[in-house]
C-alpha atoms as a PDB file:
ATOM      1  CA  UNK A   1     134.075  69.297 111.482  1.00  0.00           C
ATOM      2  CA  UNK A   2     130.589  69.287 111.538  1.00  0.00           C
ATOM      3  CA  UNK A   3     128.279  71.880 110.092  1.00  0.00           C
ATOM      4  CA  UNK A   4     124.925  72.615 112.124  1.00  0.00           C
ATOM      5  CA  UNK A   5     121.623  74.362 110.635  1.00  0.00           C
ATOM      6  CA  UNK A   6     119.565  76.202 113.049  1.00  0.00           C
ATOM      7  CA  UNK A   7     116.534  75.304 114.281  1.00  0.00           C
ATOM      8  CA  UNK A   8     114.935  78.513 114.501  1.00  0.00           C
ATOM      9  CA  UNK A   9     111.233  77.726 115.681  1.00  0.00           C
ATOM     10  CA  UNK A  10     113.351  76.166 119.306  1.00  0.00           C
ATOM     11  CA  UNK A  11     115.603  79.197 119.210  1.00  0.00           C
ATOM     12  CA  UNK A  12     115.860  82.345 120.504  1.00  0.00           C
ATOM     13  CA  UNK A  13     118.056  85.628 121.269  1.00  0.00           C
ATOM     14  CA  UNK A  14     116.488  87.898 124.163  1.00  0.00           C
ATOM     15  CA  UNK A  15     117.278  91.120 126.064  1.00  0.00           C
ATOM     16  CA  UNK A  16     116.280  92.491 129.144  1.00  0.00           C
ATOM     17  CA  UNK A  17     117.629  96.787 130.237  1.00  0.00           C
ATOM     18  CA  UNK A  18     116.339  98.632 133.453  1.00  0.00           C
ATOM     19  CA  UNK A  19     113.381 101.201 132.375  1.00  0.00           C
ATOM     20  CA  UNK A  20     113.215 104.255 135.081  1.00  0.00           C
ATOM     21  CA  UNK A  21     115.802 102.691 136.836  1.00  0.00           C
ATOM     22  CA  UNK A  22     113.189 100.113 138.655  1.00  0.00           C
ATOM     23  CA  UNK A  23     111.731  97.573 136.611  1.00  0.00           C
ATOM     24  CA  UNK A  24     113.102  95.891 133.470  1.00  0.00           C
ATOM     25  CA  UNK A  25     111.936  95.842 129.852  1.00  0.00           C
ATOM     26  CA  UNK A  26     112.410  92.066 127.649  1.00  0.00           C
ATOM     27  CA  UNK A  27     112.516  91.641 124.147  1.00  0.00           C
ATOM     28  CA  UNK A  28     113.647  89.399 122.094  1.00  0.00           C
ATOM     29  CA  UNK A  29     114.640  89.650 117.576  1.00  0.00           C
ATOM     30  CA  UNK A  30     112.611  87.188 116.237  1.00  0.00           C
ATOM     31  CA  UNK A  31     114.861  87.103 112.986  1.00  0.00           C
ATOM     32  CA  UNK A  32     118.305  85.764 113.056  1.00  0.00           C
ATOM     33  CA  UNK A  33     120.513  83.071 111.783  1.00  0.00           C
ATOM     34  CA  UNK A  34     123.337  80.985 113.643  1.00  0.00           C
ATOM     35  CA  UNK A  35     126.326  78.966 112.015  1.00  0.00           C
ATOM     36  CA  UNK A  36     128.164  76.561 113.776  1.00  0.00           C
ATOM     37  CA  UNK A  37     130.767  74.166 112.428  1.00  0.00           C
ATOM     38  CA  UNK A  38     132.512  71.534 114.975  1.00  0.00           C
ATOM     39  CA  UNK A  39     132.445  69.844 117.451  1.00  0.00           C
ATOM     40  CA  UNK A  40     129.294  70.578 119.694  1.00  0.00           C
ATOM     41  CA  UNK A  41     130.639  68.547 122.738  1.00  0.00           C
ATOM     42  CA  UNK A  42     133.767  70.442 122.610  1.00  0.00           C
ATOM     43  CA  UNK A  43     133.457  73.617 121.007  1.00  0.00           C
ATOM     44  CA  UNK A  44     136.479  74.832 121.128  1.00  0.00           C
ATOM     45  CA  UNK A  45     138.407  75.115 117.829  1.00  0.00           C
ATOM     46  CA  UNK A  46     134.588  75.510 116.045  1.00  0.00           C
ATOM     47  CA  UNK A  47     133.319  78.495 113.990  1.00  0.00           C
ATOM     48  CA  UNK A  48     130.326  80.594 115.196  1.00  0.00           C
ATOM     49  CA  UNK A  49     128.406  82.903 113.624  1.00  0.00           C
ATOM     50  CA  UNK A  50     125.077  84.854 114.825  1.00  0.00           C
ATOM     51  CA  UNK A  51     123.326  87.579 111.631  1.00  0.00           C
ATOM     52  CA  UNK A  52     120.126  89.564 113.665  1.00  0.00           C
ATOM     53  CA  UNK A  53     117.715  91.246 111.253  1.00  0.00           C
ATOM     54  CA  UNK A  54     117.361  94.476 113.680  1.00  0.00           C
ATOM     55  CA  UNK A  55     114.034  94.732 112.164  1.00  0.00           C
ATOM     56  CA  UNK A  56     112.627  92.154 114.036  1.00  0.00           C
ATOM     57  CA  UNK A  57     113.152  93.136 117.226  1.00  0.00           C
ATOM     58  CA  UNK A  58     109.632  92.900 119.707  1.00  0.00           C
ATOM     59  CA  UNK A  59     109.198  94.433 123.226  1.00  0.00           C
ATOM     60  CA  UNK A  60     105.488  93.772 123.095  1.00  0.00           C
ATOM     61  CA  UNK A  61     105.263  97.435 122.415  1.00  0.00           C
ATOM     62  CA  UNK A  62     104.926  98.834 118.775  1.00  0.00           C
ATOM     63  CA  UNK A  63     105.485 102.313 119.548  1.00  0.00           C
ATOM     64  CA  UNK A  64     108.881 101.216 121.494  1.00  0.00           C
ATOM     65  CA  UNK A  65     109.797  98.665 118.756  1.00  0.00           C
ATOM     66  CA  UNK A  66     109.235 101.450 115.920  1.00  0.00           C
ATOM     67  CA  UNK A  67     111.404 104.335 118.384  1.00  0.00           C
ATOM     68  CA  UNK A  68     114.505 101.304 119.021  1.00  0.00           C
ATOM     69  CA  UNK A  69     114.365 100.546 115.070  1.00  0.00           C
ATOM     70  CA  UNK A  70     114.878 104.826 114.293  1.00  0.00           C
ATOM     71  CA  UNK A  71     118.009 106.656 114.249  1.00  0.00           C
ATOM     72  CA  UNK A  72     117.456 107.437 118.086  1.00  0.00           C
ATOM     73  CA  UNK A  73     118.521 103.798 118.288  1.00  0.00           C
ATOM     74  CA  UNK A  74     119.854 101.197 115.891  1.00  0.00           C
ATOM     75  CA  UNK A  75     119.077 103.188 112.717  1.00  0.00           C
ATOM     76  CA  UNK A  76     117.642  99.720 110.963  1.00  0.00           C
ATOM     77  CA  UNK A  77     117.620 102.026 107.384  1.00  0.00           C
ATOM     78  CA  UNK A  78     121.949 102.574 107.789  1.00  0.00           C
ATOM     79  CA  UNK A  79     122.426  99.547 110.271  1.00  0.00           C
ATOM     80  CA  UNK A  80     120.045  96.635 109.106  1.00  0.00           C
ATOM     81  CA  UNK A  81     121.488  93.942 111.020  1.00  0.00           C
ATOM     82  CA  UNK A  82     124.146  93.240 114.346  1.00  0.00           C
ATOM     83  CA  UNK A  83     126.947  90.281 113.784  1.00  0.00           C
ATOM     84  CA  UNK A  84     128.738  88.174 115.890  1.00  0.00           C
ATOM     85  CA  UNK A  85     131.937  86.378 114.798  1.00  0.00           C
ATOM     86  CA  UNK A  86     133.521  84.132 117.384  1.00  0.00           C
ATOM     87  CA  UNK A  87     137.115  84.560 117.876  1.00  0.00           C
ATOM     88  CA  UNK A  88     138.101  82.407 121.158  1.00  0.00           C
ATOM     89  CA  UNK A  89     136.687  79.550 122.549  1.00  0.00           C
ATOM     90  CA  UNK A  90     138.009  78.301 125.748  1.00  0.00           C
ATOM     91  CA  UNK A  91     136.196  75.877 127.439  1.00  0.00           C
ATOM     92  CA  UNK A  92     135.476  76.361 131.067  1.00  0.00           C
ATOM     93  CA  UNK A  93     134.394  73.033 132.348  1.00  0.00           C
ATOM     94  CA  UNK A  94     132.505  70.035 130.979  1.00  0.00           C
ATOM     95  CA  UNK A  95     130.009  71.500 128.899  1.00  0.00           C
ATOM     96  CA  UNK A  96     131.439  74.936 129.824  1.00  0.00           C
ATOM     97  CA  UNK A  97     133.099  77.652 127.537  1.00  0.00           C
ATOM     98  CA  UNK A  98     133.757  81.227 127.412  1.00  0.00           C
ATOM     99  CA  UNK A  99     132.912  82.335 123.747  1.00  0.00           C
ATOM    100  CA  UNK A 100     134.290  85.818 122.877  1.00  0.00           C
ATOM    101  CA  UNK A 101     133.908  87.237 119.627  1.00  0.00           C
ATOM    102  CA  UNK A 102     133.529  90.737 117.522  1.00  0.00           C
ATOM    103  CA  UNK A 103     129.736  92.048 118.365  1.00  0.00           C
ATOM    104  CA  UNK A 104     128.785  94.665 115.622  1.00  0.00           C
ATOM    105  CA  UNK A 105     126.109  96.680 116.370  1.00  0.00           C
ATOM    106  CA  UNK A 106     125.251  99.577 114.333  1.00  0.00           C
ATOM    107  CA  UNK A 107     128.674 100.686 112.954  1.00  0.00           C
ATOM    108  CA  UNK A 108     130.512  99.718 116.356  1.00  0.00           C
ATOM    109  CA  UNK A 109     132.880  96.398 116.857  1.00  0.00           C
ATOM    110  CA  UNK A 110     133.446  95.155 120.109  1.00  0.00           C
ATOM    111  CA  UNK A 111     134.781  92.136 121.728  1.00  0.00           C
ATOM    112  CA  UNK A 112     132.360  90.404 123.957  1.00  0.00           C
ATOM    113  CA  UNK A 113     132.414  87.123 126.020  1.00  0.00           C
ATOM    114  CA  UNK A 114     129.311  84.634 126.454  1.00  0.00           C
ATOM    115  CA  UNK A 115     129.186  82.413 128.962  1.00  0.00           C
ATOM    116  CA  UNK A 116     127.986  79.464 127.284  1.00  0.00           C
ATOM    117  CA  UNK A 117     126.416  75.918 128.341  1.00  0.00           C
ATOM    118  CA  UNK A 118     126.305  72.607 126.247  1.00  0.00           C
ATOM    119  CA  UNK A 119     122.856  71.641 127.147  1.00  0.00           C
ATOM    120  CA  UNK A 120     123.220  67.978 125.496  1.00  0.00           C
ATOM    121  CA  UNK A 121     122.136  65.977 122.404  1.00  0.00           C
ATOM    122  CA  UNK A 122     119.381  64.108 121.868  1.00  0.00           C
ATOM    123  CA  UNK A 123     117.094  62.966 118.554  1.00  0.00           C
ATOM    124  CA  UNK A 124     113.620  64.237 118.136  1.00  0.00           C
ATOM    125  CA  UNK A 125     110.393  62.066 117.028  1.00  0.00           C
ATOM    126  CA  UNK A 126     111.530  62.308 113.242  1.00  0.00           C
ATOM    127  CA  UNK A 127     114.636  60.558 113.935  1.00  0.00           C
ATOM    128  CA  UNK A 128     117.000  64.175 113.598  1.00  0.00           C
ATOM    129  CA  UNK A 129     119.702  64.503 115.855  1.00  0.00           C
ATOM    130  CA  UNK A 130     119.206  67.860 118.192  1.00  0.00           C
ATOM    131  CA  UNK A 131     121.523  69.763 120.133  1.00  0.00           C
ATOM    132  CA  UNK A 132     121.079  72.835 122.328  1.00  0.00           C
ATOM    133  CA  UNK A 133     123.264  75.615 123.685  1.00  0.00           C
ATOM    134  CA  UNK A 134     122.490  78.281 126.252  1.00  0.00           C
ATOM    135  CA  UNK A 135     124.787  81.351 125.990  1.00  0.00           C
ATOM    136  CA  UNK A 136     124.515  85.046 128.452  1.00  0.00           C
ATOM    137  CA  UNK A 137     126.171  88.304 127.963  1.00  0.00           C
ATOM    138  CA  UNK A 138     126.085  91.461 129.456  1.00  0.00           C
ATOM    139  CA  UNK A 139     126.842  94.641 127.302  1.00  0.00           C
ATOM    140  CA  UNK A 140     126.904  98.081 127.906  1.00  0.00           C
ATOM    141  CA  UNK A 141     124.947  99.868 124.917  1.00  0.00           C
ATOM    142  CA  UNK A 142     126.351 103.089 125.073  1.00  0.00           C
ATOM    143  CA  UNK A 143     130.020 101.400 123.910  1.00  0.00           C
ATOM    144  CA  UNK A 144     127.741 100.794 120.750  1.00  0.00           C
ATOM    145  CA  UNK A 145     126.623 104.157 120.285  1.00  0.00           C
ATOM    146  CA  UNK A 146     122.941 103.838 121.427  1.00  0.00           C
ATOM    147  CA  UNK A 147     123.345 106.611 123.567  1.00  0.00           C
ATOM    148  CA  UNK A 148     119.711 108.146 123.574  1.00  0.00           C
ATOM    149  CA  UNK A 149     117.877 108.485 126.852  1.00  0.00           C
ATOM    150  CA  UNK A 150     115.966 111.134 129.118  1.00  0.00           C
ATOM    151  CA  UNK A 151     116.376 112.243 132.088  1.00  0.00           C
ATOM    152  CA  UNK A 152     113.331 111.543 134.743  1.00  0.00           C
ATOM    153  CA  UNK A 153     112.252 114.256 136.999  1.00  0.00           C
ATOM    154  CA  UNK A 154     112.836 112.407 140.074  1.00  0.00           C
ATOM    155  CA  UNK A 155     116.344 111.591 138.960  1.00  0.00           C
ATOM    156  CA  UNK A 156     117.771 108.897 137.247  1.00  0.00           C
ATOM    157  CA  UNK A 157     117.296 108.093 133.243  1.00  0.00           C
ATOM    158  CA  UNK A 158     114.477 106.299 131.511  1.00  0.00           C
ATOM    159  CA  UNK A 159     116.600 103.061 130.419  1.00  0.00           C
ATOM    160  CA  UNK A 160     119.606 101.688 131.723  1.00  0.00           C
ATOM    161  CA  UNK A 161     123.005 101.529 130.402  1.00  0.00           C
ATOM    162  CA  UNK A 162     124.025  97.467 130.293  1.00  0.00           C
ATOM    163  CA  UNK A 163     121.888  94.938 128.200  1.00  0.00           C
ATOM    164  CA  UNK A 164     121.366  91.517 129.411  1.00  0.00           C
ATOM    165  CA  UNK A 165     121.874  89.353 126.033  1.00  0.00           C
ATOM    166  CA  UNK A 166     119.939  85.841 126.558  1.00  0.00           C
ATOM    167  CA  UNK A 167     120.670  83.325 124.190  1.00  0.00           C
ATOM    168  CA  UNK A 168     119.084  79.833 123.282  1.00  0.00           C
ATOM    169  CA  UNK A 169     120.028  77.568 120.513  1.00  0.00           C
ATOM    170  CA  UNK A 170     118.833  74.326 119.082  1.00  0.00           C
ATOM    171  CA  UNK A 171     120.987  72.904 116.119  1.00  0.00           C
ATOM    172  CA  UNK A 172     120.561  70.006 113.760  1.00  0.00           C
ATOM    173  CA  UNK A 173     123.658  68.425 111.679  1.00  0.00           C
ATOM    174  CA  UNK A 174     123.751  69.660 107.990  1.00  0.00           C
ATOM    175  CA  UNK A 175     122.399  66.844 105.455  1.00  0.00           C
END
């Protein structure tokens, strides 16, 4: 089994939820770290890991940033970071899996399923191997206890239940 480092400056983990009910509202947590150990053109049978610093998280807004960080929301003082732990791996097709795992968010464990993509191997202009994954999830927040909303006046609430959960990965082998 192979161990594979991160490359977090070609990485990313983004979110999008529906705001009034019309339009959405994208983010992304700037902060995290990944572990993967195996086989990256078949994962299944490999090790995953994903730790986000909740801190971190940007909406381009730092009055909305600072309201998702309080206890309204993911309570960053009690709740610091979310975890997921892969559990299955199945693989789908060529280059296809479904990865479920244990999402932690706040104090809250739930399985969830990615669909992930293999997006292929290739070596960069200093000679290091690369390889990239592309992973998508849909959660429903509320199962994680960030419950807080407010009702609009025309009807409707001010952000949607389910989170779209983006993810993009670039690895290197461990040296």
């Amino acid at each position: 089994m192979t161990k594979f480092n991160l490359d977090a400056a070609h990485s990313m983990i983004d979110f999008s939820v529906k705001h009034m009910m019309v339009s959405k509202v994208k983010g992304s947590f700037t902060n995290f770290t990944a572990d993967l150990e195996g086989n990256t053109e078949d994962l299944t049978g490999a090790t995953i890991n994903f730790d986000i610093d909740v801190k971190s998280i940007n909406t381009n807004n730092e009055d909305r940033d600072n309201h998702l960080r309080s206890a309204d929301f993911f309570d960053i003082e009690t709740y610091p970071s979310i975890k997921f732990v892969a559990t299955d791996i199945k693989k789908k097709a060529d280059g296809e899996y479904d990865v479920t795992g244990d999402l932690t968010i706040k104090d809250v464990t739930k399985p969830v399923t990615f669909d992930v993509e293999y997006g292929g191997k290739g070596t960069n202009p200093w000679g290091q191997e690369v390889v990239a994954f592309s992973a998508d999830t849909k959660v429903n927040r509320k199962e994680f206890g960030l419950t807080w909303n407010q009702a609009l006046e025309t009807g409707g609430v001010l952000v949607g239940e389910d989170i779209k959960i983006t993810v993009e990965l670039e690895l290197n082998p461990a040296q």
